[in-house]
Structure formats: structure tokens, C-alpha cells
C-alpha atoms as a PDB file:
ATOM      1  CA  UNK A   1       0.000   0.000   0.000  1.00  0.00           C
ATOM      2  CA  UNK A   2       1.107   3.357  -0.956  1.00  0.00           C
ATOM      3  CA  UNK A   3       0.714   6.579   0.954  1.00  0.00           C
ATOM      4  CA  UNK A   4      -0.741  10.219   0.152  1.00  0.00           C
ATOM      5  CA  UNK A   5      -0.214  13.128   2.127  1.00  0.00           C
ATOM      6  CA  UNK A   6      -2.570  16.390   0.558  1.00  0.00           C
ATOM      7  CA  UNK A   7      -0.530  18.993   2.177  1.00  0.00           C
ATOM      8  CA  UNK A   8      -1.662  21.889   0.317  1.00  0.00           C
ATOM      9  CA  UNK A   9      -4.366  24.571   0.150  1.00  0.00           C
ATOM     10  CA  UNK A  10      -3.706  27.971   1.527  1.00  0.00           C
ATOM     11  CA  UNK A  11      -4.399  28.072   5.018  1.00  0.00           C
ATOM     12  CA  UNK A  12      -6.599  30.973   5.429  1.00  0.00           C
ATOM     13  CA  UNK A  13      -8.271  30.614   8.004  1.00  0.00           C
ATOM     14  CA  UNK A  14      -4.727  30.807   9.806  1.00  0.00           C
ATOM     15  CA  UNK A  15      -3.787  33.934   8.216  1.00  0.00           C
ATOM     16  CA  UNK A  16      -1.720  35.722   9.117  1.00  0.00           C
ATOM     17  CA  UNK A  17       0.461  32.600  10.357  1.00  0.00           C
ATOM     18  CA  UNK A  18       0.191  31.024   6.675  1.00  0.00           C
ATOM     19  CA  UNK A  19       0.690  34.160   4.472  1.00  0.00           C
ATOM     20  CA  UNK A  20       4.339  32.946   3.589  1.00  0.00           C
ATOM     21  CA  UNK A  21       4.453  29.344   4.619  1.00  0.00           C
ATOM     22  CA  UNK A  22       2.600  26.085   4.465  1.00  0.00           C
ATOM     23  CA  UNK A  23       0.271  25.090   7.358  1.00  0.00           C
ATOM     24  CA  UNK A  24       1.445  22.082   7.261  1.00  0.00           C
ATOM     25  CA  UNK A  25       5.012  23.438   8.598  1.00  0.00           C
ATOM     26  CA  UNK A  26       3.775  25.236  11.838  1.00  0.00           C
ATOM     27  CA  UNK A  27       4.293  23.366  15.024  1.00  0.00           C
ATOM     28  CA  UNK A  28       2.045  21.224  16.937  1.00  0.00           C
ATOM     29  CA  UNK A  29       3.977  21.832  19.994  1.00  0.00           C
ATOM     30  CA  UNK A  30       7.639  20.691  19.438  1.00  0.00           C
ATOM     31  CA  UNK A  31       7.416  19.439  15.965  1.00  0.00           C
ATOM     32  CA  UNK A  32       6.030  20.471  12.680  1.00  0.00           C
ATOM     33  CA  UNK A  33       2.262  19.417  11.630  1.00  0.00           C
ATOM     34  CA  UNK A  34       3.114  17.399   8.785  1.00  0.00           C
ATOM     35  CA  UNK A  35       5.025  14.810  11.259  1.00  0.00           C
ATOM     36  CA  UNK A  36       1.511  13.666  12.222  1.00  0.00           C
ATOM     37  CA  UNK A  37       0.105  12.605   9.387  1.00  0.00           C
ATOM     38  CA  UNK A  38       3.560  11.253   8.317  1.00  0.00           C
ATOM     39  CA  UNK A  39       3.839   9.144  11.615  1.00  0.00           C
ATOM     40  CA  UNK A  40       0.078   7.897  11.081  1.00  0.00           C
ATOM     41  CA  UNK A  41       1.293   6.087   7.555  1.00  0.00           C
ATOM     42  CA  UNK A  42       4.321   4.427   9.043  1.00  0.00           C
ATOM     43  CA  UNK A  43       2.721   3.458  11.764  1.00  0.00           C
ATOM     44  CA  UNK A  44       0.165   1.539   9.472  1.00  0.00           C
ATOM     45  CA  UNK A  45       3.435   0.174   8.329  1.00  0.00           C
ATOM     46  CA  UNK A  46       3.495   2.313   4.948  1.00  0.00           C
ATOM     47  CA  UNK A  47       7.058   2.587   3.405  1.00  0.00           C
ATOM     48  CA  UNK A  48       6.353   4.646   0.195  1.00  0.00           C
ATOM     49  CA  UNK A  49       4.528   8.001   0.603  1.00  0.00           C
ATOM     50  CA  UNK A  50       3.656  10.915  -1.703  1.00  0.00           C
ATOM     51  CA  UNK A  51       3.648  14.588  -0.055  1.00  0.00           C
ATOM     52  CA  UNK A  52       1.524  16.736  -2.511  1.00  0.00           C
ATOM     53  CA  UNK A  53       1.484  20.835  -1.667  1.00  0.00           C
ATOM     54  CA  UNK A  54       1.882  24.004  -3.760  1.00  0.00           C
ATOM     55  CA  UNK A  55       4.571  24.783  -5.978  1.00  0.00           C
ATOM     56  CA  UNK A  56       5.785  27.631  -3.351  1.00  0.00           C
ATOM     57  CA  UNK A  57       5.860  25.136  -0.598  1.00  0.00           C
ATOM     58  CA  UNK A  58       6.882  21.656  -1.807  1.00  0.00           C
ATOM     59  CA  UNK A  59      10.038  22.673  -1.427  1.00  0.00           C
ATOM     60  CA  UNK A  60       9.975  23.744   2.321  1.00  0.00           C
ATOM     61  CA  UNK A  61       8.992  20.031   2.892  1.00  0.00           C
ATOM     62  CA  UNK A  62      11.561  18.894   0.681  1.00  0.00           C
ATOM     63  CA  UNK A  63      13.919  20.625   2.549  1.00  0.00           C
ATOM     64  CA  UNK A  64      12.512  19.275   5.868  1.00  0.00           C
ATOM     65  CA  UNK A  65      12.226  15.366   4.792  1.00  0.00           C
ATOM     66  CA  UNK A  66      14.527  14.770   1.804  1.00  0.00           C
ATOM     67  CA  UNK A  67      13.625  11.647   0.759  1.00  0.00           C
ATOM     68  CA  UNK A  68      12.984   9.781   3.647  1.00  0.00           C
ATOM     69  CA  UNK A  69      16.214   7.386   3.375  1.00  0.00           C
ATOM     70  CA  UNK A  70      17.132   8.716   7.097  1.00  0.00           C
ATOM     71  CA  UNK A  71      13.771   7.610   7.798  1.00  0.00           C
ATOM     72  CA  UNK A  72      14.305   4.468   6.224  1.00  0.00           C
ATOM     73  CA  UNK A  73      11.539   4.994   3.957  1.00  0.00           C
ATOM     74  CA  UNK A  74      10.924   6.617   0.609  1.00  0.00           C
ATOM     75  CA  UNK A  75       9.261  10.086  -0.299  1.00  0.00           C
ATOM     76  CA  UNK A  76       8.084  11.848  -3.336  1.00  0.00           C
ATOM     77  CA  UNK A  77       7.139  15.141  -4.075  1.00  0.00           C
ATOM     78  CA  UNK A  78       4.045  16.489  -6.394  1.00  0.00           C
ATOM     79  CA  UNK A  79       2.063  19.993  -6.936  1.00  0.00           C
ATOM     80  CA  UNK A  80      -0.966  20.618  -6.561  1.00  0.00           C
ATOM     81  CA  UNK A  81      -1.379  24.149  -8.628  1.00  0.00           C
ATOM     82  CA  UNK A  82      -4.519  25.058  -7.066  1.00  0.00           C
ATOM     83  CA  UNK A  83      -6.740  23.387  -4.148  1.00  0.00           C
ATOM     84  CA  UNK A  84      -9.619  21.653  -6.641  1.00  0.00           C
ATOM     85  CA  UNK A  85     -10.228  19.185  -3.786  1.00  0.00           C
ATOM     86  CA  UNK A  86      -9.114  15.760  -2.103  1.00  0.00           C
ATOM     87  CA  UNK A  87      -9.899  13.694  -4.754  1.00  0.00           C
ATOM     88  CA  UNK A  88      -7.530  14.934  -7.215  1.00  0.00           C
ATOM     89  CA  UNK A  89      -4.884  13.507  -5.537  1.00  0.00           C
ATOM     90  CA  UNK A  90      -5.567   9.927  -6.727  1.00  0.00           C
ATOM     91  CA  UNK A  91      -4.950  12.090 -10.239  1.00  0.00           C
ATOM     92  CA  UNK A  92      -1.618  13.269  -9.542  1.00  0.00           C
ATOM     93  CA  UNK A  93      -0.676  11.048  -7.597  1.00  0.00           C
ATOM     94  CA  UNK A  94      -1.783   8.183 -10.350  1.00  0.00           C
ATOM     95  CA  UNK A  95       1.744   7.521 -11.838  1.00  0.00           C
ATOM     96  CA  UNK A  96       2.813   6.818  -7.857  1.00  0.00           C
ATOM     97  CA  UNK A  97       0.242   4.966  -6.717  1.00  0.00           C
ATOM     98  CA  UNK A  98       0.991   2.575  -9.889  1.00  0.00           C
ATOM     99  CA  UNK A  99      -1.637  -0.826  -9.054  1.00  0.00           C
ATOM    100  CA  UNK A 100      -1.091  -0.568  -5.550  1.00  0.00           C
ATOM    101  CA  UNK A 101      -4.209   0.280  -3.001  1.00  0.00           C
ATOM    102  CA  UNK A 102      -3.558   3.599  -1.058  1.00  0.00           C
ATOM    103  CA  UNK A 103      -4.149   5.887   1.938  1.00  0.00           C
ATOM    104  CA  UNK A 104      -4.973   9.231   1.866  1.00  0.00           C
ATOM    105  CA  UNK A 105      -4.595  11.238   5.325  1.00  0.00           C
ATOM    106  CA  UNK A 106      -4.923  15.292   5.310  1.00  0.00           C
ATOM    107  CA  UNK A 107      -2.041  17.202   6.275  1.00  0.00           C
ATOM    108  CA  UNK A 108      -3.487  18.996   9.267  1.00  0.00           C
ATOM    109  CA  UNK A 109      -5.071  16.044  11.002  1.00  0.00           C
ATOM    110  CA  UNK A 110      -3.585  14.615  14.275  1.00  0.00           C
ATOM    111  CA  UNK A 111      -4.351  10.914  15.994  1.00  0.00           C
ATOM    112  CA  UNK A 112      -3.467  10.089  18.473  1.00  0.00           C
ATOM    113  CA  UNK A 113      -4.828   7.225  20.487  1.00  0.00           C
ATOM    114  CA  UNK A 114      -5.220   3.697  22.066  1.00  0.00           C
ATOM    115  CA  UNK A 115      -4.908   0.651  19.552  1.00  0.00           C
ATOM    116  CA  UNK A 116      -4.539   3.141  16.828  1.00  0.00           C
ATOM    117  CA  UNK A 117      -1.613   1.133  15.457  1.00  0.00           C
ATOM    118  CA  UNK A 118      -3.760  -1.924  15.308  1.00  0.00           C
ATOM    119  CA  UNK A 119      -6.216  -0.017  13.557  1.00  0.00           C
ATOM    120  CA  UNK A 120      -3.896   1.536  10.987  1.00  0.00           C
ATOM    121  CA  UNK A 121      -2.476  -1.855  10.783  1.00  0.00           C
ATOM    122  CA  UNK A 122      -5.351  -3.932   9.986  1.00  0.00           C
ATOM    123  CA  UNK A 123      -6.520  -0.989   7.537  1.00  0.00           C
ATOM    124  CA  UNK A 124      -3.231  -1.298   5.308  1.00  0.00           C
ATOM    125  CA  UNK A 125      -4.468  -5.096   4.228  1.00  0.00           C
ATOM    126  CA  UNK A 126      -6.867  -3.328   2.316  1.00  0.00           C
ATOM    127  CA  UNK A 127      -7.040  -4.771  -0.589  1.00  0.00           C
ATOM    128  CA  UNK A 128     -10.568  -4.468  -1.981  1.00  0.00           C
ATOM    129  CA  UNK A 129     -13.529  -1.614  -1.970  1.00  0.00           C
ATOM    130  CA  UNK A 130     -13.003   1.394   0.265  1.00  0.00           C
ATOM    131  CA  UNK A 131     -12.463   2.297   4.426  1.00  0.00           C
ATOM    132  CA  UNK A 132     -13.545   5.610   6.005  1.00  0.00           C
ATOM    133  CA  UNK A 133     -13.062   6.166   9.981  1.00  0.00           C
ATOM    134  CA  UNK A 134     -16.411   7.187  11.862  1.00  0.00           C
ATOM    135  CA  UNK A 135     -15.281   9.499  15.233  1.00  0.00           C
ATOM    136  CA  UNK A 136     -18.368  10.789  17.579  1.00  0.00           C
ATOM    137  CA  UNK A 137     -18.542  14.531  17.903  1.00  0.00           C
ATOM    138  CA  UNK A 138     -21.254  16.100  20.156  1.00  0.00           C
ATOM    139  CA  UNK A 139     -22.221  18.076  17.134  1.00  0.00           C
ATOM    140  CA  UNK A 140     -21.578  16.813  13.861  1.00  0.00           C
ATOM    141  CA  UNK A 141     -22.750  19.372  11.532  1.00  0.00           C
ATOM    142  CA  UNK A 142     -19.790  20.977  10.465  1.00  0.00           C
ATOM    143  CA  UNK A 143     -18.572  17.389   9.377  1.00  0.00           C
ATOM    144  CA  UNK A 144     -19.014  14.887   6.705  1.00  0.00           C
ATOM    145  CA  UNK A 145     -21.364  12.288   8.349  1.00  0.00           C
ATOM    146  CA  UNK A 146     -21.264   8.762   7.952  1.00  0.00           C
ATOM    147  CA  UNK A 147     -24.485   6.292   9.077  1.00  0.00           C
ATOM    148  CA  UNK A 148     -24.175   2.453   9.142  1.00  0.00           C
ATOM    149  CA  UNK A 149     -25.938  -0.467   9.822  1.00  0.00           C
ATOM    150  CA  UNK A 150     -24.436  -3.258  12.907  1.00  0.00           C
ATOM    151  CA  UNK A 151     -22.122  -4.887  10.120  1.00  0.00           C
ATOM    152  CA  UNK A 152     -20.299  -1.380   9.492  1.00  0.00           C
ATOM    153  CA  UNK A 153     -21.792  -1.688   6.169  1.00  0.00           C
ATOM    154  CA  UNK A 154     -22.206   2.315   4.896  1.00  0.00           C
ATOM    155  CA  UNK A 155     -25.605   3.778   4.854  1.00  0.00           C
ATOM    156  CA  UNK A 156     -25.054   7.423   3.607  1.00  0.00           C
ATOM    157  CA  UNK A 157     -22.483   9.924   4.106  1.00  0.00           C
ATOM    158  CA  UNK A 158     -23.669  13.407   4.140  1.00  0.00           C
ATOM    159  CA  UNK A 159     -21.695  16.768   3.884  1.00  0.00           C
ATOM    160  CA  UNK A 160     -22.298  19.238   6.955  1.00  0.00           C
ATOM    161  CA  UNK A 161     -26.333  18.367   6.999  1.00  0.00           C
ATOM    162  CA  UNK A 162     -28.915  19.772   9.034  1.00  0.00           C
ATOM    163  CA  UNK A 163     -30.333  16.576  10.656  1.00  0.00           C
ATOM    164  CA  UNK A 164     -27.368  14.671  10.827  1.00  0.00           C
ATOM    165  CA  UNK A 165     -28.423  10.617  10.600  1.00  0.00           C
ATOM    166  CA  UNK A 166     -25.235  10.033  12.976  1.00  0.00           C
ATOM    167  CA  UNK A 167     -22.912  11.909  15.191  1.00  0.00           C
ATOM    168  CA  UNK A 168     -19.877  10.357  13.700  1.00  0.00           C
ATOM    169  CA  UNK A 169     -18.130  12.584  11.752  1.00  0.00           C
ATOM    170  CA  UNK A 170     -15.500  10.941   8.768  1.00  0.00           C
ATOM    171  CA  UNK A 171     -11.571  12.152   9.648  1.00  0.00           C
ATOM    172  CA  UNK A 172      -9.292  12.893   7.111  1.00  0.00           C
ATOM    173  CA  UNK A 173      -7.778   9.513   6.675  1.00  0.00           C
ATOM    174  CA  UNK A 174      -8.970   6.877   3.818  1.00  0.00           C
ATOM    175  CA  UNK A 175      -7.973   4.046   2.622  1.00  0.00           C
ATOM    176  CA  UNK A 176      -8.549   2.788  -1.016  1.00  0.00           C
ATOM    177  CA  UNK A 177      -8.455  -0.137  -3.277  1.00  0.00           C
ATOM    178  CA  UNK A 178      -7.120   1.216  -6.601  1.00  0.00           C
ATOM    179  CA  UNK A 179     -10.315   1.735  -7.932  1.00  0.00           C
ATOM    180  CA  UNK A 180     -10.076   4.739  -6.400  1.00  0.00           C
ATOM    181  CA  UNK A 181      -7.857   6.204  -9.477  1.00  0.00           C
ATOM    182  CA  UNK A 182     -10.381   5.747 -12.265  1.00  0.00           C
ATOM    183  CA  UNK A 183     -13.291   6.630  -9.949  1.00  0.00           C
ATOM    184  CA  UNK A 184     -11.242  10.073  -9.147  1.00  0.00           C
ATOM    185  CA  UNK A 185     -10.918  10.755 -12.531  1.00  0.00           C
ATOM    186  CA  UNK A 186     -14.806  10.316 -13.668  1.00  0.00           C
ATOM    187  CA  UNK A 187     -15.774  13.031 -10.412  1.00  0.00           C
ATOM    188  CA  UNK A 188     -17.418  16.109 -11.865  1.00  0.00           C
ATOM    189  CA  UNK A 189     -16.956  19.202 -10.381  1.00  0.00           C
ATOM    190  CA  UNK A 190     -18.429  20.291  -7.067  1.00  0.00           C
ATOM    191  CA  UNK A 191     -20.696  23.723  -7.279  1.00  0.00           C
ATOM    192  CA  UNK A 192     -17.376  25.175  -5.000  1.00  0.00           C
ATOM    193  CA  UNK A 193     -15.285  24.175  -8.296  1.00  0.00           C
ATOM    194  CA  UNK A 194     -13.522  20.680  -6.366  1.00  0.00           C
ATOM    195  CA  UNK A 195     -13.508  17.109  -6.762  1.00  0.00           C
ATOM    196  CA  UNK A 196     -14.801  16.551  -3.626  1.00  0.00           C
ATOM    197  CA  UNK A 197     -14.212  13.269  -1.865  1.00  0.00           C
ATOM    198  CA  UNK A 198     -17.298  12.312  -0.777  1.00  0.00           C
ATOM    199  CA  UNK A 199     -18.561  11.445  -4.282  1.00  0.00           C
ATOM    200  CA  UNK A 200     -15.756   9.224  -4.430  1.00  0.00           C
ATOM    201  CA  UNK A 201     -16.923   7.781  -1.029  1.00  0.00           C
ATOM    202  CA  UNK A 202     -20.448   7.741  -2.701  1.00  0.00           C
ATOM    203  CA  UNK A 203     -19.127   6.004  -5.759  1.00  0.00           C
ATOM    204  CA  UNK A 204     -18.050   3.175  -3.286  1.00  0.00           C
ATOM    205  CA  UNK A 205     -21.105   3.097  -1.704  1.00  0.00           C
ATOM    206  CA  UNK A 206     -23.117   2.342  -4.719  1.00  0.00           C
ATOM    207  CA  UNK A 207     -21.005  -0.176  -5.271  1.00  0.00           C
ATOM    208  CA  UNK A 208     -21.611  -1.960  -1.915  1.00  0.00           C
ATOM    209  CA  UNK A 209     -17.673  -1.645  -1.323  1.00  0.00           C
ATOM    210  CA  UNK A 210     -17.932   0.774   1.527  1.00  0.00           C
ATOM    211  CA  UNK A 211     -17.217   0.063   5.188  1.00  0.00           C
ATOM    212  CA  UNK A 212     -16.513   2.015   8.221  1.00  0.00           C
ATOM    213  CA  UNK A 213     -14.380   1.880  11.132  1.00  0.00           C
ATOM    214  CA  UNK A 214     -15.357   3.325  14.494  1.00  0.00           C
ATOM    215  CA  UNK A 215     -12.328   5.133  16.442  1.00  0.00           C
ATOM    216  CA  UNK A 216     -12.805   3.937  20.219  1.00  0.00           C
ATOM    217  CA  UNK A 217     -13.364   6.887  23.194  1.00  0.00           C
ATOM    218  CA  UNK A 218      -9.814   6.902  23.865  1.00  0.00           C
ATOM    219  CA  UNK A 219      -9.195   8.404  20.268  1.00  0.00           C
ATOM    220  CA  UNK A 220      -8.037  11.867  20.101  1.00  0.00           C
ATOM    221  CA  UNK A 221      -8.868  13.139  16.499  1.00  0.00           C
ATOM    222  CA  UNK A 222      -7.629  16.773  15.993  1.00  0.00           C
ATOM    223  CA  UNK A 223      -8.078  19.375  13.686  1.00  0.00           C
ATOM    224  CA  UNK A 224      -5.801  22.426  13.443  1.00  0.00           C
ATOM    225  CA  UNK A 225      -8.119  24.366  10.951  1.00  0.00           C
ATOM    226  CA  UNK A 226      -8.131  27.460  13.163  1.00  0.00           C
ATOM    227  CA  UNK A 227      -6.167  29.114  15.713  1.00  0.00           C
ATOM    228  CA  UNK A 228      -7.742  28.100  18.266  1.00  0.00           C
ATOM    229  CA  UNK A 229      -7.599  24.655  17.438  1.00  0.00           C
ATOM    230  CA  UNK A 230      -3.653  24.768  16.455  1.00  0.00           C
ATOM    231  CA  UNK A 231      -3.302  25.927  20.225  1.00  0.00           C
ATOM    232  CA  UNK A 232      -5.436  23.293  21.581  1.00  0.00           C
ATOM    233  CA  UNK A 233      -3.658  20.743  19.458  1.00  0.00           C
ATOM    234  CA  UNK A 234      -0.321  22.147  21.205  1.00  0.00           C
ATOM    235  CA  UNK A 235      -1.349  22.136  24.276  1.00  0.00           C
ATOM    236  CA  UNK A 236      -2.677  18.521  24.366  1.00  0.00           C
ATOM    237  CA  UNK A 237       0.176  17.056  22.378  1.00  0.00           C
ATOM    238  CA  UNK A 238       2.573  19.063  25.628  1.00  0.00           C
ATOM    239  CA  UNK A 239       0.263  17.546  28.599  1.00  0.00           C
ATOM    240  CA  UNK A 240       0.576  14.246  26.813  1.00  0.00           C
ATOM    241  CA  UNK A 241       3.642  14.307  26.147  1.00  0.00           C
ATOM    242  CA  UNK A 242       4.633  15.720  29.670  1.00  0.00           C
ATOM    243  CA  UNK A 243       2.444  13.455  31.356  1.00  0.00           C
ATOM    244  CA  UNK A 244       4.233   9.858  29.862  1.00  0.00           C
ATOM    245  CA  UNK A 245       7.376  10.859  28.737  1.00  0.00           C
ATOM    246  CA  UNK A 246       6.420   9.342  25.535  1.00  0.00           C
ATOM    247  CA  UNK A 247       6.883  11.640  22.538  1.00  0.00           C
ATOM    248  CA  UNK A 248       3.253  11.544  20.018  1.00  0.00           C
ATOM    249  CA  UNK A 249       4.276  11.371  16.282  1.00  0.00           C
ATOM    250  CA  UNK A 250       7.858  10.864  16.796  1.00  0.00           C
ATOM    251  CA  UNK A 251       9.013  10.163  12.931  1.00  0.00           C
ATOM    252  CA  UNK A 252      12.597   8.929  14.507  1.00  0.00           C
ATOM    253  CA  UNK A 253      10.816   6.433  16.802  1.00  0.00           C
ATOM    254  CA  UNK A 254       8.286   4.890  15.263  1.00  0.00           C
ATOM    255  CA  UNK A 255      11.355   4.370  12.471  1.00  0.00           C
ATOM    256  CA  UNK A 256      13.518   2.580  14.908  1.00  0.00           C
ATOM    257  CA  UNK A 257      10.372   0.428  16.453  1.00  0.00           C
ATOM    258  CA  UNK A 258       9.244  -0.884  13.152  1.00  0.00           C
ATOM    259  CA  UNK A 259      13.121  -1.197  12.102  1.00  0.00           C
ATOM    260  CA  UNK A 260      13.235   0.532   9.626  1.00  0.00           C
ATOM    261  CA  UNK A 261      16.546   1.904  10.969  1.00  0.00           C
ATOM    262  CA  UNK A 262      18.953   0.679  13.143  1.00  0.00           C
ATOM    263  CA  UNK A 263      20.391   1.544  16.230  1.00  0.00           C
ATOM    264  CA  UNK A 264      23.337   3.455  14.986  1.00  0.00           C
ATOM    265  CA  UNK A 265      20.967   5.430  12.313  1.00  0.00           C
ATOM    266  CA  UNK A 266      18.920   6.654  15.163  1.00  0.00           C
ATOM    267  CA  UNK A 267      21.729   8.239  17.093  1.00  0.00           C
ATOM    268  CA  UNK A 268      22.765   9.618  14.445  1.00  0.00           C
ATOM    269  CA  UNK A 269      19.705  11.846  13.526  1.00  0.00           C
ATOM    270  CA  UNK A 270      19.849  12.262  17.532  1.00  0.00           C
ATOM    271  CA  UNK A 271      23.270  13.886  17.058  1.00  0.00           C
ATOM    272  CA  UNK A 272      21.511  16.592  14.850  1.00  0.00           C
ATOM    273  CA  UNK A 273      19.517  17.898  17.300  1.00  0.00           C
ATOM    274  CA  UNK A 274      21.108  17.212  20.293  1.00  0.00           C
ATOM    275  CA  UNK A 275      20.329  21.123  21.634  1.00  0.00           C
ATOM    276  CA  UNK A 276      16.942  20.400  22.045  1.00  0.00           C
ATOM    277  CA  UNK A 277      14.389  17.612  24.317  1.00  0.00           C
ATOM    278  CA  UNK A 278      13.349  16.601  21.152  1.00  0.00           C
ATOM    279  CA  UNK A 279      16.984  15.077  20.216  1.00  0.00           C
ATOM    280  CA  UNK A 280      17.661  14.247  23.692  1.00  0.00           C
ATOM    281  CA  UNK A 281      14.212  12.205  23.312  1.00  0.00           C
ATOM    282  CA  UNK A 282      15.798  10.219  20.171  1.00  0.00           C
ATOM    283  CA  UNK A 283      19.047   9.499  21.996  1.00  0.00           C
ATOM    284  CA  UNK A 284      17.331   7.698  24.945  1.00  0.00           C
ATOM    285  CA  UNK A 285      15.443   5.368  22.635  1.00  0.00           C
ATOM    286  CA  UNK A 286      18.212   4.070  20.948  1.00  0.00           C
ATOM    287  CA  UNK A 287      20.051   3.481  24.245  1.00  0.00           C
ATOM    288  CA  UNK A 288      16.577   1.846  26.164  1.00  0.00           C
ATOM    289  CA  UNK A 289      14.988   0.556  22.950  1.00  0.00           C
ATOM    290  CA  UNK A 290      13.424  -2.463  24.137  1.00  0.00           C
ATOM    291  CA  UNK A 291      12.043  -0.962  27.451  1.00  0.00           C
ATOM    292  CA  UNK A 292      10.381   1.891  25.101  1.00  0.00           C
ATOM    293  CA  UNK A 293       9.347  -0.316  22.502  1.00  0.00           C
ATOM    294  CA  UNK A 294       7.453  -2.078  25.034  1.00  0.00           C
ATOM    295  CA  UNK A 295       5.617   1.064  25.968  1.00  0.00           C
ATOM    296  CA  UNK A 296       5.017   2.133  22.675  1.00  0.00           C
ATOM    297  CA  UNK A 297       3.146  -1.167  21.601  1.00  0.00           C
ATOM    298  CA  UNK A 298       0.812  -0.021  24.736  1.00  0.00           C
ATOM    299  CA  UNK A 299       0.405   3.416  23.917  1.00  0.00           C
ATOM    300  CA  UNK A 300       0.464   3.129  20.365  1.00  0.00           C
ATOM    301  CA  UNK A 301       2.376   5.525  20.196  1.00  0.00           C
END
């Protein structure tokens, strides 16, 4: 399975923060945002991934992730010229995504959560019809909406409605057989001008090859689409973070844990930050590894 990450658009609702740089590159705490989603598709144990953004800011994160080798995993770059929705990223990305199934995950949404990693992990088998997550919001009208029968079997999925049929709302994160590409490519236009993904979720769900997966209570889901919410997404990622001793979305880690890298790679990228908690963080793990991994398997990291 191959991995998208739609980092682009251009952040206004953050102005002034995202005049001149990519939301995706402000920090969630002590790391930039696009770590998240980055840590969510190894963590579903996805090697190959595909960061798409604007031409003025693919290459900030070029700059920031190279090609992943130090990661021990393998990163290309694509533009998307202007934000005509989710689903065009099964477009560009078509050429990447070759005959492969794939995940897409937004660029400014944060898990975080226990069994996550099973769930990511059980996801990335995927090999037929479509997943969507379903998370339970108090009020779910500013959401997509998904209803389903006891099997998980899809009902409808609605966008922001009225009289919501649920109160899950569907995260940024899919997963897709790859259908998905010639499916993308047959959306028409939204009345905003995008391909929107819920027709391609729709297009599944004719089919009968949509299911759902409920995230569990002790999912965080966050979304960093205001300032309010960055902060919020800060401050919860500290307290965590504070709390345990156990660093959320650590790319280094969850490298080492799934060894991808070794030991001696680890310490390395430790070395280059060494100045901060963050590299301090890095070093312990490679000199406790199996104590942490241990921990991380329970907190999923």
C-alpha cells in the first residue's frame, strides 16, 4: 500500500500565520504538523509516501524530509497548482500509486490514540472496496457524516447536513483499493469548483464496497483548521507528552520500532539535534529501545 499526504491549500483561516508558509510546517507543539500525518502512515506500516502541496511550498517540505532514506523509507514530491479538492490527488498522484491500493490522510489532522496502530495496521491489508473512519462529535454538523448499519456496512455519508443521521463525523484519513484512481478521474466538479471526496466515497457506496471503522473513546482526532484549534492541538500534544514521557508522532521512533533503521541510524539523527528535548528524546530510545518499545506497543504511540 502506498501513501498520500494532501498537504496543500492555503491556510486561510490561519492567516496571518500562513501568508508565507505552508500550514502544514507550523508546530504542533515541538514538531512540525506534517510529522503527524507522516507518523500515522508508518505506523500503518506504509514505506512509500507521496507529499503533494503548492509549488511555493513543496520545497519547504523537501527541505525538511529529503527523501525519507534517514527515515528508512521513501518520499516523493508532487504539486498541486490550485486546491480543486481531495480527490484529485488519486490524479496526480496516479503515476505513484501505480496498481497498488492507497491511503490518503490530510495534512493537518492529528491521531493520536489507544490501539490506533492496530487499527492503521489492519486498515493497510486493504485490498478491496473502500475504508472511512467514523469518530463521535457532540455536534456533527460541520462534518461529513457517515451512518451504518451493525455490520459497518455504509448507509449514507452526508456533507455538513442539518439533521445529521449520525454523530460520527469521517476524519481525514482513507484508505482505497485502486479503484479509487479511475473513480477520481470520472468526479465532476463540485458547485465550490472541487472534486470533492465524498462522491468518491459515494461512488463506493453504490457499489456496496464501503465500510466504516469506528475510532474507540480513547481516540483523540484533531483538527488544526483554526487558531484556536492549532493551540489546543499544542497544548494537548505538551500535557501528553509531559504526562508519559512518551513523545506523540515521533518520525525517529516509530522508524527505529518498526526497524526501519537501526540503532546506529537513530543516534545519528539524535546527534543533529542534540540542543533540544526533542533530540535528547531520540538518543534515549536508541540506548533503552526495548524498554520503550514495550511502551510504545501499549500506547500506540
Amino acid at each position: 500500500m502506498k501513501g498520500i499526504i494532501l498537504a496543500g491549500g492555503s491556510g486561510t483561516r490561519l492567516y496571518p500565520l500562513t501568508k508565507s508558509v505552508s500550514k502544514q510546517i507550523l508546530p504542533v507543539y515541538d514538531k512540525p504538523m506534517i510529522y503527524y500525518p507522516l507518523s500515522t502512515l508508518m505506523l500503518a506500516g506504509i514505506k512509500e509516501v507521496l507529499i503533494i502541496s503548492t509549488p511555493r511550498d513543496v520545497v519547504v517540505f523537501e527541505e525538511l524530509l529529503g527523501d525519507g532514506s534517514e527515515l528508512g523509507i521513501y518520499i516523493e514530491y508532487a504539486i498541486q497548482e490550485q486546491p480543486r479538492g481531495l480527490a484529485e490527488a488519486f490524479i496526480i498522484g496516479e503515476d505513484f500509486i501505480g496498481n497498488d491500493s492507497v491511503c490518503l490522510i490530510l495534512g493537518d489532522n492529528i491521531f493520536y490514540g489507544t490501539n490506533f496502530s492496530e487499527i492503521l495496521n489492519k486498515a493497510s491489508k486493504l485490498e478491496k472496496g473502500a475504508l472511512i473512519f467514523g469518530y463521535y462529535v457532540n455536534d456533527p454538523r460541520e462534518y461529513g457524516v457517515v451512518s451504518f448499519d451493525s455490520h459497518k456496512n455504509v448507509i449514507s455519508i452526508e456533507e455538513k447536513p442539518e439533521k445529521p443521521k449520525s454523530n460520527y463525523a469521517v476524519p481525514g484519513l482513507y484508505f482505497y483499493d485502486n479503484e479509487v484512481i479511475s473513480i477520481a478521474k470520472n468526479v465532476k466538479p463540485s458547485d465550490r469548483g472541487e472534486l470533492e471526496i465524498t462522491t468518491v466515497n459515494n461512488e463506493y457506496l453504490k457499489r456496496k464496497k464501503l465500510k466504516v471503522e469506528l475510532l474507540s473513546r480513547g481516540t483523540a482526532w484533531l483538527d488544526t483548521g483554526n487558531h484556536d484549534n492549532l493551540l489546543e492541538a499544542s497544548q494537548y500534544v505538551a500535557s501528553i507528552q509531559k504526562r508519559q514521557g512518551l513523545y506523540i508522532s515521533c518520525v525517529e521512533e516509530i522508524a527505529f520500532v518498526k526497524k526501519y533503521i537501526n540503532k546506529e541510524q537513530l543516534l545519528k539523527l539524535a546527534e543533529k539535534q542534540n540542543k533540544t528535548e526533542y533530540g535528547k528524546y531520540i538518543k534515549r530510545i536508541a540506548l533503552e529501545g526495548s524498554t520503550y518499545e514495550h511502551m510504545l506497543e501499549q500506547a500506540s504511540v
